[in-house]
Protein backbone atom coordinates (compact mmCIF):
# COMPACT_ATOMS: atom_id res chain seq x y z
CA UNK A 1 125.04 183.64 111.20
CA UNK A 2 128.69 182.05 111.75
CA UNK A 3 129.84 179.18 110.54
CA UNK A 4 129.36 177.88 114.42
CA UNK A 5 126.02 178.76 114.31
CA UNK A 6 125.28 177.06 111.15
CA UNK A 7 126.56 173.76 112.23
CA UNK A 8 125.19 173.60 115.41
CA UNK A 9 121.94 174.50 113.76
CA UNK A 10 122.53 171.17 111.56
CA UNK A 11 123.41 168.95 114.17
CA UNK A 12 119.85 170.16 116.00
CA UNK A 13 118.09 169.40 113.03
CA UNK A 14 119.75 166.07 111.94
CA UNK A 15 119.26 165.12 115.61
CA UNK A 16 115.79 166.05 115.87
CA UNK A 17 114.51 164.04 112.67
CA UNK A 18 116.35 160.84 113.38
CA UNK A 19 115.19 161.38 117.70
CA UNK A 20 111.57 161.84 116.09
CA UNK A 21 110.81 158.31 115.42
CA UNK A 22 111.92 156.97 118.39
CA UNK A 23 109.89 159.80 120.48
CA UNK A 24 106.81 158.87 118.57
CA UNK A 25 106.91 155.28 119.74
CA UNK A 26 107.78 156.00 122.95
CA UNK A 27 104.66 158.27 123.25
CA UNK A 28 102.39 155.62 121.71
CA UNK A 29 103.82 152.61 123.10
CA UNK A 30 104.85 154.29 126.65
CA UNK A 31 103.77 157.38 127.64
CA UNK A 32 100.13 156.89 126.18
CA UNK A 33 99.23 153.64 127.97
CA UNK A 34 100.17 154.96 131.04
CA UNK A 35 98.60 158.23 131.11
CA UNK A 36 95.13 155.99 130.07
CA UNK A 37 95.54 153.56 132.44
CA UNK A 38 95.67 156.65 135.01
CA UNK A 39 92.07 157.38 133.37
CA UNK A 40 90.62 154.20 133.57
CA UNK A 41 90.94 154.10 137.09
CA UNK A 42 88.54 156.46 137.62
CA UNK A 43 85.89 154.41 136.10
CA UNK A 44 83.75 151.59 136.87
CA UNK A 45 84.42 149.62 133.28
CA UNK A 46 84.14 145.97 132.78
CA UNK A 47 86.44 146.97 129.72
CA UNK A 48 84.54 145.85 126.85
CA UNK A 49 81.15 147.56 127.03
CA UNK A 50 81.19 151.34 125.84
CA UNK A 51 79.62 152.93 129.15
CA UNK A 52 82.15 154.07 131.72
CA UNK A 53 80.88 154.98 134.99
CA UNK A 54 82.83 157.60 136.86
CA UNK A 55 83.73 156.87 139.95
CA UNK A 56 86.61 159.47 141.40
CA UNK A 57 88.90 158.22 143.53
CA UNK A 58 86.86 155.23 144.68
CA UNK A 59 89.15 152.59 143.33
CA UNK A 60 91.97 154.38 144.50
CA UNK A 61 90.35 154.04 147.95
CA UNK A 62 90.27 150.55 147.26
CA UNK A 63 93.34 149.75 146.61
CA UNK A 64 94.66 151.01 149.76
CA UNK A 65 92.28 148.62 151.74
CA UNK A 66 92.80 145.84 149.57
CA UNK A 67 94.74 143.15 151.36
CA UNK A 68 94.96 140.92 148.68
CA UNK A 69 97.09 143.29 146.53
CA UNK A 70 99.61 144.25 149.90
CA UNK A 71 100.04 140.50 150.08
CA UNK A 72 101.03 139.95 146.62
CA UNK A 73 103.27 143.62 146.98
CA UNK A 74 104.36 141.76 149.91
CA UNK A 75 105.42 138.25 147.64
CA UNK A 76 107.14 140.81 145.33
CA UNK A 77 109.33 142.09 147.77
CA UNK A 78 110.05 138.72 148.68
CA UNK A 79 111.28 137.63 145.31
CA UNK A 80 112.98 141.36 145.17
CA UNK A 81 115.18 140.87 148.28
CA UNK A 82 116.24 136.76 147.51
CA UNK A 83 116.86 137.07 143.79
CA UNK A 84 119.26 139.81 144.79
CA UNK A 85 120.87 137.83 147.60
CA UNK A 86 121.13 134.78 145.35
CA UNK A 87 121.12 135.71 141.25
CA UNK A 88 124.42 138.49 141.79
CA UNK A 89 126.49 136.19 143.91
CA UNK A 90 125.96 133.60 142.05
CA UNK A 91 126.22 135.01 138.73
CA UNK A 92 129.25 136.71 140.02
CA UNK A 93 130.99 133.75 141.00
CA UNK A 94 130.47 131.75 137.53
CA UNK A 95 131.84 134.94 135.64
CA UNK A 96 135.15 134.98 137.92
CA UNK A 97 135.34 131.23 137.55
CA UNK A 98 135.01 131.70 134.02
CA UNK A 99 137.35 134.80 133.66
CA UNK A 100 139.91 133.22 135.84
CA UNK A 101 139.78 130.01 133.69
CA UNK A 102 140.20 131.46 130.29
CA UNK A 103 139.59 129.93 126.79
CA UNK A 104 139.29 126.02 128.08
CA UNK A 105 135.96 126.83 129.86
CA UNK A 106 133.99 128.57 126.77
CA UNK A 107 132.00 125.31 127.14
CA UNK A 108 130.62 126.22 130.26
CA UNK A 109 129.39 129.61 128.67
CA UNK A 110 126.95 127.99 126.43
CA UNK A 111 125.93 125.33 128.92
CA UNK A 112 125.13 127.87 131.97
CA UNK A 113 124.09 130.28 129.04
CA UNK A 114 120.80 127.71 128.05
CA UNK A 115 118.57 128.24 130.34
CA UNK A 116 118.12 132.33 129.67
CA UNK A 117 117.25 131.78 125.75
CA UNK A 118 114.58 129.41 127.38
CA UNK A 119 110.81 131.03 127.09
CA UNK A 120 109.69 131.51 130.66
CA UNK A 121 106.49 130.51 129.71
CA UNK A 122 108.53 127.48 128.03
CA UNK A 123 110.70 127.23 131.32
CA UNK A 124 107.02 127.74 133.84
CA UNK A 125 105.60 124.65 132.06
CA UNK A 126 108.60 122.80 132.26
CA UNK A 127 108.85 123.14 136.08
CA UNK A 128 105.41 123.13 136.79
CA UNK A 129 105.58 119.05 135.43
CA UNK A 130 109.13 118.66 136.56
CA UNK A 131 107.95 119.89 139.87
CA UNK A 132 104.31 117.87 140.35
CA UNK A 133 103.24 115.82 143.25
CA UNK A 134 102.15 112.89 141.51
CA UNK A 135 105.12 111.68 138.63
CA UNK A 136 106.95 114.70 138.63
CA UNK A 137 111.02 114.31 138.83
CA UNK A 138 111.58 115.33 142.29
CA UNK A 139 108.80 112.98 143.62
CA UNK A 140 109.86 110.49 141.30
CA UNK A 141 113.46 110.77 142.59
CA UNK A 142 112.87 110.51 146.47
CA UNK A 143 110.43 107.20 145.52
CA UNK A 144 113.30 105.76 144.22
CA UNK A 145 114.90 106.00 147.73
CA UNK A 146 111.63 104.78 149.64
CA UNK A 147 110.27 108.61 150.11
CA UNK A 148 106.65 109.90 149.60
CA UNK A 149 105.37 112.73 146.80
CA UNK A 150 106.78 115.93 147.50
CA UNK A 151 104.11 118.92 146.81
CA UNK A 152 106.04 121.63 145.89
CA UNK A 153 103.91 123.84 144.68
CA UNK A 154 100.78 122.79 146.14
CA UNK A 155 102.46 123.64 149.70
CA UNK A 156 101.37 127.76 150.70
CA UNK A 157 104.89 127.56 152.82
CA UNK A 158 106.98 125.90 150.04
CA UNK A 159 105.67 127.30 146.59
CA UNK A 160 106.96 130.55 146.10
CA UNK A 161 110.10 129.56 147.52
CA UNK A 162 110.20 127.18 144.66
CA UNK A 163 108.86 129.37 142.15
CA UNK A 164 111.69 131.89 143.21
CA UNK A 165 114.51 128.87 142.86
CA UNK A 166 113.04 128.80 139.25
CA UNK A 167 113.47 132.18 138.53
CA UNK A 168 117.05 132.14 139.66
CA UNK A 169 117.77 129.10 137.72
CA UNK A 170 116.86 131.00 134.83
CA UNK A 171 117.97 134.61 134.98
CA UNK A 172 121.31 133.83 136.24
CA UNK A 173 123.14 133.43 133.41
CA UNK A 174 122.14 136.85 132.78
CA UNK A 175 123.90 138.09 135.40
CA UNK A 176 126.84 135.93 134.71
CA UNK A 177 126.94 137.62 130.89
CA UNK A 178 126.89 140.75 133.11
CA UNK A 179 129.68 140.52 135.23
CA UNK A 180 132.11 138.78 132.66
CA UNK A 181 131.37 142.16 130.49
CA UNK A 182 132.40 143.78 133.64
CA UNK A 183 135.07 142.39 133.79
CA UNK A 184 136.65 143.04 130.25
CA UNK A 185 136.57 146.70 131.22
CA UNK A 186 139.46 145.80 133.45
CA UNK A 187 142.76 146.16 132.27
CA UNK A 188 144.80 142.64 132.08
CA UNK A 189 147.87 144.43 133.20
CA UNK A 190 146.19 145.19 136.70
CA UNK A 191 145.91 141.71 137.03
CA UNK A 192 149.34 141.01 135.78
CA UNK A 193 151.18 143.87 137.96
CA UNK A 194 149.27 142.05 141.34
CA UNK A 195 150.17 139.04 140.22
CA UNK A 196 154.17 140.08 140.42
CA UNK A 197 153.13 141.63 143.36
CA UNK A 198 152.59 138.63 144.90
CA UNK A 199 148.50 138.70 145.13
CA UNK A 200 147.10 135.59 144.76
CA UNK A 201 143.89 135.60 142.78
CA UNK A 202 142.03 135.38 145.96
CA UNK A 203 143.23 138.71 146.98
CA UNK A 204 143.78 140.10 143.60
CA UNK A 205 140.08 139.62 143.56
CA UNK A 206 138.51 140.59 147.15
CA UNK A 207 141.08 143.80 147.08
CA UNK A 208 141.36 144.80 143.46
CA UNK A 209 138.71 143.15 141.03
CA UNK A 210 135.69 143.32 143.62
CA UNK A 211 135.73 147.44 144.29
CA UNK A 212 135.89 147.93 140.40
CA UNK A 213 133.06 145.53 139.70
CA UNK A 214 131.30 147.87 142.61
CA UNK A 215 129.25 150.10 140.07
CA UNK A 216 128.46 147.08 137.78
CA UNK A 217 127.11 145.25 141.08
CA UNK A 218 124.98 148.13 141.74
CA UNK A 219 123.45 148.46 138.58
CA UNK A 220 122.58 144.33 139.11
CA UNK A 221 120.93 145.01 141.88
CA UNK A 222 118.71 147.87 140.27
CA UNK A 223 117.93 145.75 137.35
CA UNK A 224 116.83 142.60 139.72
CA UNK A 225 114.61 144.74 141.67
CA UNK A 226 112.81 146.42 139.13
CA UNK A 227 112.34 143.10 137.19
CA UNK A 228 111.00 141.63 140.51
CA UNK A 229 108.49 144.03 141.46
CA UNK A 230 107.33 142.95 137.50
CA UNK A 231 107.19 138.82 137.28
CA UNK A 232 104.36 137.94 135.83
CA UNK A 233 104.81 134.91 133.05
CA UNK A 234 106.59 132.41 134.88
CA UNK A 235 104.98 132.38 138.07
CA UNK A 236 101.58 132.53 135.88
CA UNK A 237 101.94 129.14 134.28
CA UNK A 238 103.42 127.54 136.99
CA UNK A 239 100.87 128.34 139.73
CA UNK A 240 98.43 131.08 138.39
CA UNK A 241 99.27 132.77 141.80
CA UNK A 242 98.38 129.84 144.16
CA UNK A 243 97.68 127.70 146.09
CA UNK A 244 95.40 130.44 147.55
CA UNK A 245 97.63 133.63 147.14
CA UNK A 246 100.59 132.23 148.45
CA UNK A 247 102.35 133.05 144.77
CA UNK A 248 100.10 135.91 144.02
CA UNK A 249 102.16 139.35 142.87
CA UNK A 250 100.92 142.16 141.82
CA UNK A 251 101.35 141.47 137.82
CA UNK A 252 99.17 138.34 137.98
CA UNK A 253 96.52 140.45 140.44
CA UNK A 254 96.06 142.68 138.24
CA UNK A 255 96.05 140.53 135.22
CA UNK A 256 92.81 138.59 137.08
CA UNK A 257 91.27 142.00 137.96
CA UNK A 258 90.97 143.32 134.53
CA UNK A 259 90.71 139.82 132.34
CA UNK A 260 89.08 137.17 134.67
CA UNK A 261 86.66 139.80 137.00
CA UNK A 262 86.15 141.88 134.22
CA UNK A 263 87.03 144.88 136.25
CA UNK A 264 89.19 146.89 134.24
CA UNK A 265 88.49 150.24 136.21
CA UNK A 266 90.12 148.23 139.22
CA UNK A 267 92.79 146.61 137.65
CA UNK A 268 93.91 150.31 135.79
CA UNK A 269 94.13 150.69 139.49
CA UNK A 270 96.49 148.12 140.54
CA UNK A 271 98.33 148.58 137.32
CA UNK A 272 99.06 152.35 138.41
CA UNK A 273 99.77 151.03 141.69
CA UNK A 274 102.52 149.21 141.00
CA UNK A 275 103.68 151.68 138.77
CA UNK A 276 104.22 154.02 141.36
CA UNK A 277 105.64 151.06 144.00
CA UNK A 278 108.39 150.35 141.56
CA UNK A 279 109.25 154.11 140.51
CA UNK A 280 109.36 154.50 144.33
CA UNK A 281 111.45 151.59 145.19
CA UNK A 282 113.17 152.15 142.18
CA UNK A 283 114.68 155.74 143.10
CA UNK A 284 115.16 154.87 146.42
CA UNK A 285 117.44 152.00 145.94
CA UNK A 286 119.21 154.00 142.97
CA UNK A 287 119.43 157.06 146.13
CA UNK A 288 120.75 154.47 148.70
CA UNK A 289 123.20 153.33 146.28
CA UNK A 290 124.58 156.30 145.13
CA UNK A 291 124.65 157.83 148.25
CA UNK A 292 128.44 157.10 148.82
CA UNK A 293 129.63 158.84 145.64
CA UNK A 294 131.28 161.95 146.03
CA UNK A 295 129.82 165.23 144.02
């Protein structure tokens, strides 16, 4: 064997027993669960008895006539498409303000930074007080100028808008972080070499900074979506997926399936379901996006 040989036969074997531990946790923590919630769903199992009834496919068959769970694949979508349309702007904006602004606005960093190192089950109870009909601060604050209670989140046609202004108010400054390490990965001296151009940082930023922030965008927008499709603290505490199932997504469905109902068989079910939703929607948005790039 050559010397080649021999190292390459090293770096396998180095690779392999420090990849091992990692691999072994993944197929615990990861690959297991998911393969036995796939085999739960064929049973009938109130999850804490030993009997399992086997079923076949019937709670698959379930699941596809089960309004209930379209509706809350329906809210998810909802809070899919608008944390998108607002979170990425948003957080884009505050990291060119900040880039643009230098040094003097580090305060802003922390301050705008606060509200992700918040718990959302910290930042769900908060609102869901903040936010109540009777004493809470918005009702509070329009009694002050002669208005009624506002019911926020008792209100079907108001409460998951609310609950999705929430969420934005708290996973923006992750975006933010996200963009302004986007940004460093542009060279000053692009900046500088517009600037003597004559650019102003209006256009040095629609027609130079914008296209190169394109792929860091993109990867937002994946991240977003797939952490949509998944809410489930936040919009737990604050409305437990009501009033009625106006809030409802599929992460809180399923959590009442297999922990309130007692149906665990079923709620293997809806956990596989939107497994399969977000894969889907997951490669389909990465397809669409990458569908401009040249091979």
């Amino acid at each position: 064997m050559s010397l080649y040989d021999k190292r390459r036969a090293e770096t396998r074997r180095a690779a392999s027993i420090f990849l091992a531990p990692v691999i072994i946790l993944m197929l615990i923590y990861i690959a297991y669960p998911i393969y036995d919630s796939f085999n739960i769903s064929f049973f009938r199992w109130n999850g804490i008895t030993a009997g399992r009834a086997f079923i076949g496919i019937q709670n698959w068959l379930d699941l596809m006539r089960d309004s209930s769970f379209w509706a809350s694949f329906k809210n998810n979508v909802v809070i899919m498409i608008l944390s998108i349309v607002i979170q990425i702007p948003i957080g884009l904006a505050l990291a060119t303000f900040l880039d643009f602004g230098g040094k003097k606005l580090n305060v802003f960093k922390v301050i705008w930074f606060v509200p992700l190192l918040m718990s959302s089950v910290a930042v769900g109870f908060l609102f869901r007080y903040a936010l109540a009909t009777n004493g809470g601060l918005i009702s509070t604050i329009f009694g002050w100028f002669g208005g009624g209670n506002i019911d926020l989140l008792g209100d079907p046609n108001r409460a998951l808008l609310t609950v999705i202004m929430v969420i934005c108010w708290q996973f923006i400054p992750f975006y933010m972080v996200y963009f302004m390490a986007a940004y460093t990965n542009i060279s000053f001296d692009i900046y500088e070499a517009s600037i003597i151009d004559g650019a102003t940082r209006g256009q040095y930023f629609l027609n130079i900074a914008l296209p190169l922030l394109t792929p860091a965008m993109k990867s937002a927008a994946i991240l977003s979506m797939v952490g949509s499709l998944k809410y489930f603290d936040l919009i737990y505490v604050m409305t437990g997926g009501g009033p009625g199932t106006s809030t409802e997504l599929m992460a809180t469905y399923m959590y009442k399936q297999s922990f309130k109902n007692f149906n665990m068989g079923y709620g293997s079910t809806v956990a596989c379901g939107m497994f399969i939703l977000i894969s889907l929607m997951a490669l389909i948005t990465m397809r669409l996006l990458n569908s401009g790039k040249e091979d």
